[in-house]
C-alpha atoms as a PDB file:
ATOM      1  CA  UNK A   1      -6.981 -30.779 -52.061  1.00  0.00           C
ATOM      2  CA  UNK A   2      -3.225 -31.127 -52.685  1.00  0.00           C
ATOM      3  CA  UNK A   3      -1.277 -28.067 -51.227  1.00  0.00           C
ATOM      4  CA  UNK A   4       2.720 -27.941 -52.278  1.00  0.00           C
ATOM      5  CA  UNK A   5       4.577 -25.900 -49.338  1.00  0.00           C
ATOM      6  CA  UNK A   6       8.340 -24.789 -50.325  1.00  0.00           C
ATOM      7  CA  UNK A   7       9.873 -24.319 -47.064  1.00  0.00           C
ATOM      8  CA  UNK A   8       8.079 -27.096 -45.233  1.00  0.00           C
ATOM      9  CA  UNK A   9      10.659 -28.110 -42.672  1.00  0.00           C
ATOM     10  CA  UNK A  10      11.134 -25.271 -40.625  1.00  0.00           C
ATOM     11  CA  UNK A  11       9.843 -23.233 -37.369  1.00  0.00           C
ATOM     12  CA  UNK A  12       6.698 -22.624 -39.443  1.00  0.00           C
ATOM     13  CA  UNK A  13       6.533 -24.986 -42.229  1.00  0.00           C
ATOM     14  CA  UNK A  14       6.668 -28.312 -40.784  1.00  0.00           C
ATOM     15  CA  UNK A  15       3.973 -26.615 -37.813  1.00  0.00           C
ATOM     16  CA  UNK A  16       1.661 -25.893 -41.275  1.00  0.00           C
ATOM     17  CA  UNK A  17       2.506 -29.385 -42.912  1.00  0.00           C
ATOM     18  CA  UNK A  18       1.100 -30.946 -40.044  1.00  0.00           C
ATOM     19  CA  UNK A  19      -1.779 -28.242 -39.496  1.00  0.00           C
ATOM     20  CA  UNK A  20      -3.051 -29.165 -43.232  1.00  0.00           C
ATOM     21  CA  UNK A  21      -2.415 -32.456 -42.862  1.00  0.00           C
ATOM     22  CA  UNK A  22      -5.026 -33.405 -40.399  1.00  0.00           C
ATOM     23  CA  UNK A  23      -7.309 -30.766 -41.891  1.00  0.00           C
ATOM     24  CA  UNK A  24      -7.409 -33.950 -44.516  1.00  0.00           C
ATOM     25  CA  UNK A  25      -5.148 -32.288 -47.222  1.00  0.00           C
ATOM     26  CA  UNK A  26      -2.925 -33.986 -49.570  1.00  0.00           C
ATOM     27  CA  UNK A  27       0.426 -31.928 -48.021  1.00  0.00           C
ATOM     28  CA  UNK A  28       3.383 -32.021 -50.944  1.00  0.00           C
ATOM     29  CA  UNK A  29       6.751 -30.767 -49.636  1.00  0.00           C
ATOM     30  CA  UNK A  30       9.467 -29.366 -51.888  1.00  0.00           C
ATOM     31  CA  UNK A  31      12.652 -30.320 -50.759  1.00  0.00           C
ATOM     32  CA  UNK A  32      16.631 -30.498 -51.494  1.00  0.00           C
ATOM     33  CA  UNK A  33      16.886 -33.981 -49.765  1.00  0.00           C
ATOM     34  CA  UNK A  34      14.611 -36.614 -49.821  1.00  0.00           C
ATOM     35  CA  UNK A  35      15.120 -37.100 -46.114  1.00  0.00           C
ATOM     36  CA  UNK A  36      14.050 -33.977 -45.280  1.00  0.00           C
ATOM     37  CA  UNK A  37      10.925 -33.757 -44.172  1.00  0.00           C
ATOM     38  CA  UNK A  38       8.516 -36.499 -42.294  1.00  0.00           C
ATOM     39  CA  UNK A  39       6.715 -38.818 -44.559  1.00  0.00           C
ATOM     40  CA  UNK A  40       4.332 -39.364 -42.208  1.00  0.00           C
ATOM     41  CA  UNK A  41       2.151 -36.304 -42.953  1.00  0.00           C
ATOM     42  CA  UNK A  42       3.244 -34.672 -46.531  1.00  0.00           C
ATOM     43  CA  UNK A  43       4.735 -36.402 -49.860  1.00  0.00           C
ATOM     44  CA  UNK A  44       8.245 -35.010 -50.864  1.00  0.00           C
ATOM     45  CA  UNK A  45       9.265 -33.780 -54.335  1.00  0.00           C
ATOM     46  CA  UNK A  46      13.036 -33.326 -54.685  1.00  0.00           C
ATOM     47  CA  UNK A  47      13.526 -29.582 -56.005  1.00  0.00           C
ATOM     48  CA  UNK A  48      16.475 -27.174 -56.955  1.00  0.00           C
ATOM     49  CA  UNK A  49      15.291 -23.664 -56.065  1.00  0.00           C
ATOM     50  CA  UNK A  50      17.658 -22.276 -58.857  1.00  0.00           C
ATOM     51  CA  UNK A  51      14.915 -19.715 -60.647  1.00  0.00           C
ATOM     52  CA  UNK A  52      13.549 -22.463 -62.952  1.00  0.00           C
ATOM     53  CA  UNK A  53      11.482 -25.581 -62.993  1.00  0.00           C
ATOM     54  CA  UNK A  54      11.998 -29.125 -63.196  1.00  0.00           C
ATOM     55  CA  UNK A  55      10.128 -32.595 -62.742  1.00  0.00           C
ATOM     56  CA  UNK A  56       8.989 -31.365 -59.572  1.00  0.00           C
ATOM     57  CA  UNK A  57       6.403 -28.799 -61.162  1.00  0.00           C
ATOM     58  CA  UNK A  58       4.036 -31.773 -61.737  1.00  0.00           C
ATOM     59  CA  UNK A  59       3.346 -31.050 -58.240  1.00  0.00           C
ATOM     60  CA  UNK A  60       2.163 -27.222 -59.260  1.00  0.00           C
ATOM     61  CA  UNK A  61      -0.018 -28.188 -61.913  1.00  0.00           C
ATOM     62  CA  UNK A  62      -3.589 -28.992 -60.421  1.00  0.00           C
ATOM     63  CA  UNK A  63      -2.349 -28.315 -56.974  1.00  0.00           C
ATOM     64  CA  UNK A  64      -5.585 -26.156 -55.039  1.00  0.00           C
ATOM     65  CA  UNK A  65      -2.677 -24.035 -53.127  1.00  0.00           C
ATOM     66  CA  UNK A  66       1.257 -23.543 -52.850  1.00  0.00           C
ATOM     67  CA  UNK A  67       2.560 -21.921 -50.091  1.00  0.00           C
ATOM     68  CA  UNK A  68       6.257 -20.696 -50.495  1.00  0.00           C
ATOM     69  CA  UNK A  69       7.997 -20.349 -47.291  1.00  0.00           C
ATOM     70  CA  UNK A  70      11.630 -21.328 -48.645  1.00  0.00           C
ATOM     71  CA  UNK A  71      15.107 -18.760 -47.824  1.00  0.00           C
ATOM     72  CA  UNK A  72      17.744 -18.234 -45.835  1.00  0.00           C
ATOM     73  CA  UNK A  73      17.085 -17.381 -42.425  1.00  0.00           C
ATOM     74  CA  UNK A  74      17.727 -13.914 -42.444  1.00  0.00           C
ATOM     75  CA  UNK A  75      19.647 -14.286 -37.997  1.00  0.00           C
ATOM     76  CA  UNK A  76      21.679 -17.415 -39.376  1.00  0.00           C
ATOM     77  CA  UNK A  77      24.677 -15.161 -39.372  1.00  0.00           C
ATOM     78  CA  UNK A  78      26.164 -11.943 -38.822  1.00  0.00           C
ATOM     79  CA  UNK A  79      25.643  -9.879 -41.874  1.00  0.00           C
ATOM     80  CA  UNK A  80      28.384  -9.923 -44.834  1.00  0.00           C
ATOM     81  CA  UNK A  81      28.076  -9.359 -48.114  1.00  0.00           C
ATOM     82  CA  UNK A  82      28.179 -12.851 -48.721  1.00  0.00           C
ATOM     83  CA  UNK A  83      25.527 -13.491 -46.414  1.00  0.00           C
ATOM     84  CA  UNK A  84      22.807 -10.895 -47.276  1.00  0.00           C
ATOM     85  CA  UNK A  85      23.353 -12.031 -50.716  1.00  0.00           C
ATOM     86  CA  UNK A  86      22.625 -14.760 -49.529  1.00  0.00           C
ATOM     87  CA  UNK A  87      19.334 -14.105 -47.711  1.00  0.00           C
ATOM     88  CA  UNK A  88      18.247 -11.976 -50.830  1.00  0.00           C
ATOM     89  CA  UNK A  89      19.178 -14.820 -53.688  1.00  0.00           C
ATOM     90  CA  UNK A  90      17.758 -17.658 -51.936  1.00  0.00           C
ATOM     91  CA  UNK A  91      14.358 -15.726 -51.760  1.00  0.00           C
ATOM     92  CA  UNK A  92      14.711 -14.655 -54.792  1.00  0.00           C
ATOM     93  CA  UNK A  93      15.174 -17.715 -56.861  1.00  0.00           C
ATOM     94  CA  UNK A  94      12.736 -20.049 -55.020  1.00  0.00           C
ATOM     95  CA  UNK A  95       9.495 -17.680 -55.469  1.00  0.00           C
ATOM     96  CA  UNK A  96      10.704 -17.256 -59.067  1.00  0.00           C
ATOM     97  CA  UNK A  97      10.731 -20.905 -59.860  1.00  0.00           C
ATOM     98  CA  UNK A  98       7.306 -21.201 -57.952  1.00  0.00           C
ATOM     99  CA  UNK A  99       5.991 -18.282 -60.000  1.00  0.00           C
ATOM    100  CA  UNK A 100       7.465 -19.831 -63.507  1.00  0.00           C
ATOM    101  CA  UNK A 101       5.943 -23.171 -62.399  1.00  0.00           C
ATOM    102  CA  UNK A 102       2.242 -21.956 -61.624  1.00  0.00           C
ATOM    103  CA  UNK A 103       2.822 -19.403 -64.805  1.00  0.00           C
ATOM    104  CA  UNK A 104       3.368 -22.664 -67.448  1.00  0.00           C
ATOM    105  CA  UNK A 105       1.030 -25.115 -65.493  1.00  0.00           C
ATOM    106  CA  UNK A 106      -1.989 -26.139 -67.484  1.00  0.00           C
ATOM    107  CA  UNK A 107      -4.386 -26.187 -64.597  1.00  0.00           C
ATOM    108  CA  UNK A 108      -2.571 -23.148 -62.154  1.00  0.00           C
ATOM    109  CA  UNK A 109      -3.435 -23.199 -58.151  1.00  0.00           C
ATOM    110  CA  UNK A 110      -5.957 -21.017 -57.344  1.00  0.00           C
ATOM    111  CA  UNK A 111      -3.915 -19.403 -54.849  1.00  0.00           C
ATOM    112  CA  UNK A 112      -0.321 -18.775 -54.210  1.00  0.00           C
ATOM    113  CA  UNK A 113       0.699 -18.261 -50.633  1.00  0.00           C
ATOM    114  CA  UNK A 114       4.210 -16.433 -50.538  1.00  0.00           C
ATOM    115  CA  UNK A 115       6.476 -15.426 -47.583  1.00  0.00           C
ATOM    116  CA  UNK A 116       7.079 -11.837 -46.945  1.00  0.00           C
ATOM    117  CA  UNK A 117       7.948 -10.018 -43.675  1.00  0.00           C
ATOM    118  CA  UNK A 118       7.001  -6.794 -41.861  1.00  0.00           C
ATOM    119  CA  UNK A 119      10.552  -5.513 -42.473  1.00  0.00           C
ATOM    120  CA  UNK A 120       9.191  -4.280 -46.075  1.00  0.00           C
ATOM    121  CA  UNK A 121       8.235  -0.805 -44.616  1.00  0.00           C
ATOM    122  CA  UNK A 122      11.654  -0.236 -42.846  1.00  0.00           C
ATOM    123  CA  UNK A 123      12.302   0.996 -39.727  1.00  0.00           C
ATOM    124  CA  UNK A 124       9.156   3.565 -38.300  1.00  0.00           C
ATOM    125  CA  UNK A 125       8.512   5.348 -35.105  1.00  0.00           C
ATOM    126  CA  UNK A 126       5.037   5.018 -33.885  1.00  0.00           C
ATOM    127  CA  UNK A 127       2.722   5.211 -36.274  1.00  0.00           C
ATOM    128  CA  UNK A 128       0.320   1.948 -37.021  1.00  0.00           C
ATOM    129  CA  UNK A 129       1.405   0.658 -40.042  1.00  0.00           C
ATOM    130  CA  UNK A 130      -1.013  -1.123 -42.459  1.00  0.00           C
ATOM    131  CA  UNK A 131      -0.195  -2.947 -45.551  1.00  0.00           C
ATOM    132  CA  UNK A 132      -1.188  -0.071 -47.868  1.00  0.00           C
ATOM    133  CA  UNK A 133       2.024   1.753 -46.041  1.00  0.00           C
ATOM    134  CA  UNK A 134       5.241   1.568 -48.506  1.00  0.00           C
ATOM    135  CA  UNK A 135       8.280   0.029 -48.897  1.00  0.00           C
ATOM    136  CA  UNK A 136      11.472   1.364 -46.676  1.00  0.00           C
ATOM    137  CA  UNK A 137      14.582   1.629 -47.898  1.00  0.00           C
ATOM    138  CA  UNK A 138      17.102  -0.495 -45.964  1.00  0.00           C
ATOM    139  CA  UNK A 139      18.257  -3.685 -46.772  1.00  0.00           C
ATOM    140  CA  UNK A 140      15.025  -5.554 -45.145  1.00  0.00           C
ATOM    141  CA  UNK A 141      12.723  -3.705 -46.903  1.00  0.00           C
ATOM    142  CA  UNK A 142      15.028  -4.133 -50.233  1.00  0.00           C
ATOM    143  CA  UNK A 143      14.545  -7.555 -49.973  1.00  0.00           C
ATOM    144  CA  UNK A 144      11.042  -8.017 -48.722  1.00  0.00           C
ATOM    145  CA  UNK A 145      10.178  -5.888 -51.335  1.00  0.00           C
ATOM    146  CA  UNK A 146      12.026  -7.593 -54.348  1.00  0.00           C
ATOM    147  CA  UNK A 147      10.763 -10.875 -52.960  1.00  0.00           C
ATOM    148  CA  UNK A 148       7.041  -9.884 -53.128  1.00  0.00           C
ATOM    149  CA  UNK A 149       8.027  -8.532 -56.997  1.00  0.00           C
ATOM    150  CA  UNK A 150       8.908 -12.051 -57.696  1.00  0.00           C
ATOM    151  CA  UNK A 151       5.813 -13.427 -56.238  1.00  0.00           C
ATOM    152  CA  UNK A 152       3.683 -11.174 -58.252  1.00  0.00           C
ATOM    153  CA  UNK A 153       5.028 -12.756 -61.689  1.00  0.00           C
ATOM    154  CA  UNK A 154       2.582 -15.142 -61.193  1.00  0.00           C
ATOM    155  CA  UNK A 155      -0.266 -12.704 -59.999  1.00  0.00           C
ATOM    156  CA  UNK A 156      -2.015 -12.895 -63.465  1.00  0.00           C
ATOM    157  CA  UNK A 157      -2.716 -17.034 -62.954  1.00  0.00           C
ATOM    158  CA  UNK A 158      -3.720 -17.159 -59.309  1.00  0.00           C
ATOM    159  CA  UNK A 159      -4.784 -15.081 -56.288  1.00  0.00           C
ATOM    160  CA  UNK A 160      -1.562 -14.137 -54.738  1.00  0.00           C
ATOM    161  CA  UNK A 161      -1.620 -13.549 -50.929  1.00  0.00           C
ATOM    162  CA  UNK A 162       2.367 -12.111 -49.710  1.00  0.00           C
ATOM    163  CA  UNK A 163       2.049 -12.688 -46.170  1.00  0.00           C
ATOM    164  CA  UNK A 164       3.952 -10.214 -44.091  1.00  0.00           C
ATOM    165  CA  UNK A 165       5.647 -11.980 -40.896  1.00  0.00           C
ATOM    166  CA  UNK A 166       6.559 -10.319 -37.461  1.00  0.00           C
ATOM    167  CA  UNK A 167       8.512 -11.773 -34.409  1.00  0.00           C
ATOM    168  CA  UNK A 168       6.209 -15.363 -34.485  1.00  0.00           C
ATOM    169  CA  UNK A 169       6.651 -16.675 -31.004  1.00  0.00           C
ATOM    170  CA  UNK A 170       6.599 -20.286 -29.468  1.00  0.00           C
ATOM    171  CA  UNK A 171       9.578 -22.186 -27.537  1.00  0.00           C
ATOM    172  CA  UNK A 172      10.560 -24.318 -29.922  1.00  0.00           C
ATOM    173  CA  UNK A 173      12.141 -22.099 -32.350  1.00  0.00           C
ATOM    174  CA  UNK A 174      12.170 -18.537 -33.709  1.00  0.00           C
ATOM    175  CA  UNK A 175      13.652 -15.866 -31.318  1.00  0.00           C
ATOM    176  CA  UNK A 176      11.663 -16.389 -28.106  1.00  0.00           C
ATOM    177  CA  UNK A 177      14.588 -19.028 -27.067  1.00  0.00           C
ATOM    178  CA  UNK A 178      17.379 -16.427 -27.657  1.00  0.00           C
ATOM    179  CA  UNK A 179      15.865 -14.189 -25.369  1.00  0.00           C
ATOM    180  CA  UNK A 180      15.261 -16.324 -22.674  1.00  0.00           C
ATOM    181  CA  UNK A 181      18.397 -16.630 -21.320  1.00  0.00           C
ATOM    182  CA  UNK A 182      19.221 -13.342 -19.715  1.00  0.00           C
ATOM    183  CA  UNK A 183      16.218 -13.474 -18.081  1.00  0.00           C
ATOM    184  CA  UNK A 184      17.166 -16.968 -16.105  1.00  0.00           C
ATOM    185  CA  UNK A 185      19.896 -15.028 -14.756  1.00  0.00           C
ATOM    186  CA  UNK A 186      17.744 -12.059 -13.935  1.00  0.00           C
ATOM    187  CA  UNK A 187      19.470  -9.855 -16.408  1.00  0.00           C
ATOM    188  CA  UNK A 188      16.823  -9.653 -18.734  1.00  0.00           C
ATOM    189  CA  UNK A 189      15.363  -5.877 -20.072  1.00  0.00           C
ATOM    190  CA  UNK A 190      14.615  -4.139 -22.943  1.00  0.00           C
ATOM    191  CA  UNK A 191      16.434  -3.641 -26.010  1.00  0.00           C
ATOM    192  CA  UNK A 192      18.333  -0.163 -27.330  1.00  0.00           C
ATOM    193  CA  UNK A 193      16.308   2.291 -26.607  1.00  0.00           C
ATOM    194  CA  UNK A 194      13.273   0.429 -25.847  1.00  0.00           C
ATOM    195  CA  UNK A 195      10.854   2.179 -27.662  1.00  0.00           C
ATOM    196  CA  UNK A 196      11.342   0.713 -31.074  1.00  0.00           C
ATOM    197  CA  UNK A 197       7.679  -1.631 -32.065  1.00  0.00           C
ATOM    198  CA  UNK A 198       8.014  -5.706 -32.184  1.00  0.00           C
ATOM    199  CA  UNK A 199       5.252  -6.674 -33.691  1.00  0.00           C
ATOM    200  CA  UNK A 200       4.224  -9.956 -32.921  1.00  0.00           C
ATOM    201  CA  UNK A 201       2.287 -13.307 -33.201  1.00  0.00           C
ATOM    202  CA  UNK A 202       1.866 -16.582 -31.653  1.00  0.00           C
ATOM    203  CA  UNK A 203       2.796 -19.121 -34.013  1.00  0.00           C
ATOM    204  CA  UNK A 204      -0.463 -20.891 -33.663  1.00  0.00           C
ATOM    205  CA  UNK A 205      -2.149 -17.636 -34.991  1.00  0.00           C
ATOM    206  CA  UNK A 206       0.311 -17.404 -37.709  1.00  0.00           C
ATOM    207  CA  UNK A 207      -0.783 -21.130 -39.060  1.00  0.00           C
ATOM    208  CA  UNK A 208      -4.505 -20.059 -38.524  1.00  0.00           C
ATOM    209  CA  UNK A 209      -3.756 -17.007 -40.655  1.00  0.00           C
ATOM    210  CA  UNK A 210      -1.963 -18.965 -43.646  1.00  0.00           C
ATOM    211  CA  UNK A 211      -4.976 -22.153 -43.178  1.00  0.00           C
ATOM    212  CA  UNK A 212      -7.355 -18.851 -43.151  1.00  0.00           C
ATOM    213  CA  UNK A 213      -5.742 -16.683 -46.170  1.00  0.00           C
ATOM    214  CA  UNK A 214      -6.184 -20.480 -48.421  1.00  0.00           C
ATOM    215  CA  UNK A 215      -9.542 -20.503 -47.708  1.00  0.00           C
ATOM    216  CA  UNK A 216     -10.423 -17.190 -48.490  1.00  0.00           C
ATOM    217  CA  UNK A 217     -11.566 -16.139 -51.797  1.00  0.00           C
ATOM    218  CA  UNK A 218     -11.819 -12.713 -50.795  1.00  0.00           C
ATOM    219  CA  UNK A 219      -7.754 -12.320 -49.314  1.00  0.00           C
ATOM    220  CA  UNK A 220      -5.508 -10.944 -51.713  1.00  0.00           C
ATOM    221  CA  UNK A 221      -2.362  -8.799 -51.899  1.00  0.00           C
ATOM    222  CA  UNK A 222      -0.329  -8.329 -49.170  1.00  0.00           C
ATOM    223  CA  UNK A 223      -1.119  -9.128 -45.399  1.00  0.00           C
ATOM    224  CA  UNK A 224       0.086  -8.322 -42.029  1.00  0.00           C
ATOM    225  CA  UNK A 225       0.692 -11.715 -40.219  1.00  0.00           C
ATOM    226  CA  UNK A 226       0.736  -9.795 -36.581  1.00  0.00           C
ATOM    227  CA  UNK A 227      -1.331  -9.789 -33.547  1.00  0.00           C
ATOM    228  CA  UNK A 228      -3.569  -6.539 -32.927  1.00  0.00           C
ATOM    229  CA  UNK A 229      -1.492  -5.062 -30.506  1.00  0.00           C
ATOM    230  CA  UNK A 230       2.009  -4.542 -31.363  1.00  0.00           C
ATOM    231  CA  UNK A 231       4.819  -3.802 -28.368  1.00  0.00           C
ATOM    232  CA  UNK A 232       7.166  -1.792 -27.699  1.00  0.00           C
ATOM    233  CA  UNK A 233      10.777  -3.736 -26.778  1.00  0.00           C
ATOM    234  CA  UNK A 234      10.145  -2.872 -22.814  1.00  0.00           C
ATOM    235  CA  UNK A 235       7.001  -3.431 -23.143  1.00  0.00           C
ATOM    236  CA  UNK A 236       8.053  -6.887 -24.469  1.00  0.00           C
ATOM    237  CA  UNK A 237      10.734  -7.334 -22.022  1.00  0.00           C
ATOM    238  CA  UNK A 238       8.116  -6.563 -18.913  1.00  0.00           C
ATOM    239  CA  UNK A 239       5.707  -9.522 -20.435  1.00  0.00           C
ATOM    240  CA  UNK A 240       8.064 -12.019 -20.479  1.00  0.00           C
ATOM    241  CA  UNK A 241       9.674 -11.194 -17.253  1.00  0.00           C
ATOM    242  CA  UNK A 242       6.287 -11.386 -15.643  1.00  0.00           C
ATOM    243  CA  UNK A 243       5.876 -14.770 -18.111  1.00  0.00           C
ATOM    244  CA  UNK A 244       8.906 -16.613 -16.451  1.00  0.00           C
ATOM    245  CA  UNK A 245       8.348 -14.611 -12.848  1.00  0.00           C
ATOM    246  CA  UNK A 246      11.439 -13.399 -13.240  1.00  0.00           C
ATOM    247  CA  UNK A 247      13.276  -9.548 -13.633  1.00  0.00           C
ATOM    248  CA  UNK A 248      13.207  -7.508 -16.852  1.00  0.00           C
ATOM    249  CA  UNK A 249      14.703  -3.784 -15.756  1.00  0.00           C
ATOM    250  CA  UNK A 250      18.138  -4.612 -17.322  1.00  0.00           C
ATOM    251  CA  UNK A 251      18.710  -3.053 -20.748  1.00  0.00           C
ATOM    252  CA  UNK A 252      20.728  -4.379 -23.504  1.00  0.00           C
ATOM    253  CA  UNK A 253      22.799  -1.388 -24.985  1.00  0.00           C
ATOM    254  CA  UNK A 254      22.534  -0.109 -28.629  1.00  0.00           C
ATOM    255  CA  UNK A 255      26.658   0.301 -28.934  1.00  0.00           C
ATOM    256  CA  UNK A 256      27.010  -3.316 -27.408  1.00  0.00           C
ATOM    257  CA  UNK A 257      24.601  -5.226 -30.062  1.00  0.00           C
ATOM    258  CA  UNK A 258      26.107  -3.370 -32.831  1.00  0.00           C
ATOM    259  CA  UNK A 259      29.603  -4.262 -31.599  1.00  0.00           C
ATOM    260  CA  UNK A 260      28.101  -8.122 -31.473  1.00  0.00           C
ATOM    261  CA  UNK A 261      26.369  -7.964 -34.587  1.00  0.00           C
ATOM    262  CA  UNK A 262      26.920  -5.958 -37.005  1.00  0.00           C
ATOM    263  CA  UNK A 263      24.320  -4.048 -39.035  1.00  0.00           C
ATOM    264  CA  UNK A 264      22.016  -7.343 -38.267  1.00  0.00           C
ATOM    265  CA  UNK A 265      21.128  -5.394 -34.965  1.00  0.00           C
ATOM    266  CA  UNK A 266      19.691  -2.611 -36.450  1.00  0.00           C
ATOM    267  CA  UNK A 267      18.141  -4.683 -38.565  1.00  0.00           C
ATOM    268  CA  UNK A 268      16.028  -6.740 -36.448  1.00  0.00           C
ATOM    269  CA  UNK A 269      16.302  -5.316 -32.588  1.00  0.00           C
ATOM    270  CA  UNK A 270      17.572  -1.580 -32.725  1.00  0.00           C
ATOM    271  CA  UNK A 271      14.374  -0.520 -35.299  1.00  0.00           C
ATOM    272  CA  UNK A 272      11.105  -1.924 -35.779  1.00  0.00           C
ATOM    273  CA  UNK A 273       7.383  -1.312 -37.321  1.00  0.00           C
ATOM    274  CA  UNK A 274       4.060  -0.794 -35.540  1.00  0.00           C
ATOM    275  CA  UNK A 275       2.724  -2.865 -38.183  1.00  0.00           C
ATOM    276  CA  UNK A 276      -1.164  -4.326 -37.142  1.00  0.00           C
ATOM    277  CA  UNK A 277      -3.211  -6.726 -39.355  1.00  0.00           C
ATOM    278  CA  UNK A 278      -5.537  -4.259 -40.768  1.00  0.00           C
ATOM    279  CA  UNK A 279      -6.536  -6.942 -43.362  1.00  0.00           C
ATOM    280  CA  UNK A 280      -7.151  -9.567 -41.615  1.00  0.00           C
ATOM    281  CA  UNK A 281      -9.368  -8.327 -39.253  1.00  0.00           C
ATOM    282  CA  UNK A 282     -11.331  -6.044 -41.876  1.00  0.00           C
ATOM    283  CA  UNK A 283     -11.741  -9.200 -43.289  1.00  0.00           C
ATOM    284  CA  UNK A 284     -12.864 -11.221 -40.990  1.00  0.00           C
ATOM    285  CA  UNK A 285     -10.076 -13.151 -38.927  1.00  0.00           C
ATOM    286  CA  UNK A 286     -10.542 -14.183 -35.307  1.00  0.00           C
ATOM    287  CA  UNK A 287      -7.252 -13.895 -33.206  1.00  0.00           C
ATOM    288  CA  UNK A 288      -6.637 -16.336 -30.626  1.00  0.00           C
ATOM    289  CA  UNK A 289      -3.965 -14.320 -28.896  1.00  0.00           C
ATOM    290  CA  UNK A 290      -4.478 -10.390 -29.178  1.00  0.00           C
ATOM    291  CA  UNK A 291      -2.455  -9.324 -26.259  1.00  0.00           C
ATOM    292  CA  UNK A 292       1.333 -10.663 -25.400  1.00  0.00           C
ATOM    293  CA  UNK A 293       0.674 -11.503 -21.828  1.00  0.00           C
ATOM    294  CA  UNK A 294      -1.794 -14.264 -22.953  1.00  0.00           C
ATOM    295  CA  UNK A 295       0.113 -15.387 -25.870  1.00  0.00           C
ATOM    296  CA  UNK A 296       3.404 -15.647 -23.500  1.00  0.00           C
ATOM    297  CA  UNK A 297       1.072 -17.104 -20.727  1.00  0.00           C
ATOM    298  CA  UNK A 298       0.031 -19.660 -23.576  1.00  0.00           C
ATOM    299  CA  UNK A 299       3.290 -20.668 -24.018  1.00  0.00           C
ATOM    300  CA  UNK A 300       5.090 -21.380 -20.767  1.00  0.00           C
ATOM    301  CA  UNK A 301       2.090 -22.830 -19.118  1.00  0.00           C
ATOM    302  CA  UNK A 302       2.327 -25.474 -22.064  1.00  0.00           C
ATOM    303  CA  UNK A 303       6.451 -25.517 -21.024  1.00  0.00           C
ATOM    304  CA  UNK A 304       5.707 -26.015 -17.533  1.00  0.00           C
END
């Protein structure tokens, strides 16, 4: 079947192009430049993410899934007005022309895939948080949950799935590589206080949830895309210190990341959700990596 992915360059999109790809689907990326993405495994349409359609919804019509992973990248930057306006507009507009396309197309996808993230319910102590939880109120949930509004404008046409994202991990992108240095130098440790939740999941989990969600009539509404077993940050810190053999007792202070970043450290380090996939597994979904020492373990041992 044709799938149209918005997004489809990235740490997780161009992974999924190629994931879909060999599964023998015809792969369609949207894309601003037509050099953009590798021809080798997807088609390109050129698109303009600017809240409406164009030529490029031809794509849409007929299509058997679109999966919108398009937006700013929310650690791009420090956090100015300019910026988080940013983040929220670019979110904003892209699932809106996505949901206007599949809204006016004659044959609609039967699914809609569309990006979401685990900061919709805010920061939390340490309660497990499943998707029936509610929306937070800082500017991560304000977004997430404004994003997943958009989505839902074209929930009356297709099965919409909003998949909620934590900390994906793999070496070749996302924030794994940021934290590795410290630990090289043996100054690596946890983060604030070090109780706050990460929760996490391989990226190769992540593509099997999204291939998974497609295929699966029965998915709908929002979903937790997180391992089982969510961390705490020195918890994470003592995984990958045993991961690279290396020291993890060294703690990054609160005052110091907020003096470096801005109200982006709260944001993603200083607060977090126990969020687990209570969807996914209630529905079926096999794991590969449950627990972070074998996910970590995964991915240095493929490194090395």
């Amino acid at each position: 079947m044709r799938v149209v992915i918005s997004g489809g360059t990235g740490f997780l999109g161009a992974p999924l192009v190629s994931l879909l790809s060999r599964d023998g689907h015809d792969v369609v990326v949207l894309t601003r430049g037509s050099h953009a993405a590798d021809r080798s495994t997807a088609s390109l349409a050129t698109w303009t993410p600017n809240g409406g359609t164009g030529s490029w919804a031809s794509a849409i019509d007929g299509a058997g899934a679109v999966v919108n992973l398009a937006g700013e990248s929310i650690a791009a930057k420090r956090w100015s007005a300019a910026q988080k306006q940013k983040i929220l507009d670019s979110r904003l507009l892209a699932t809106r022309s996505l949901a206007t396309a599949i809204r006016e197309a004659a044959s609609p996808p039967p699914v809609f895939i569309s990006g979401s993230a685990v900061g919709y319910y805010g920061p939390l102590g340490d309660r497990p948080v499943a998707e029936d939880a509610p929306a937070g109120s800082d500017f991560l949930a304000g977004v997430c949950a404004q994003w997943e509004r958009e989505a839902a404008r074209a929930g009356d046409r297709t099965r919409l799935v909003c998949v909620r994202t934590g900390l994906v991990l793999e070496k070749d992108g996302g924030a794994l590589p940021q934290m590795l240095p410290p630990f090289k130098f043996g100054a690596g440790g946890p983060v604030g206080s070090g109780r706050q939740y990460w929760p996490w999941i391989h990226r190769d989990d992540w593509l099997g949830l999204v291939r998974w969600a497609i295929a699966t009539p029965a998915v709908t509404g929002p979903m937790n895309a997180t391992a089982p077993n969510p961390v705490t940050s020195t918890e994470f810190a003592r995984a990958l210190g045993r991961a690279l053999h290396r020291p993890s007792f060294m703690p990054a202070p609160a005052f110091a990341l907020r003096l470096m970043l801005g109200e982006m450290a709260d944001g993603l380090l200083l607060s977090g959700q126990r969020a687990v996939p209570a969807k996914a597994t209630q529905s079926g979904f096999t794991f590969k990596y449950t627990h972070l020492d074998e996910a970590l373990r995964a991915i240095f041992s493929k490194q090395a």
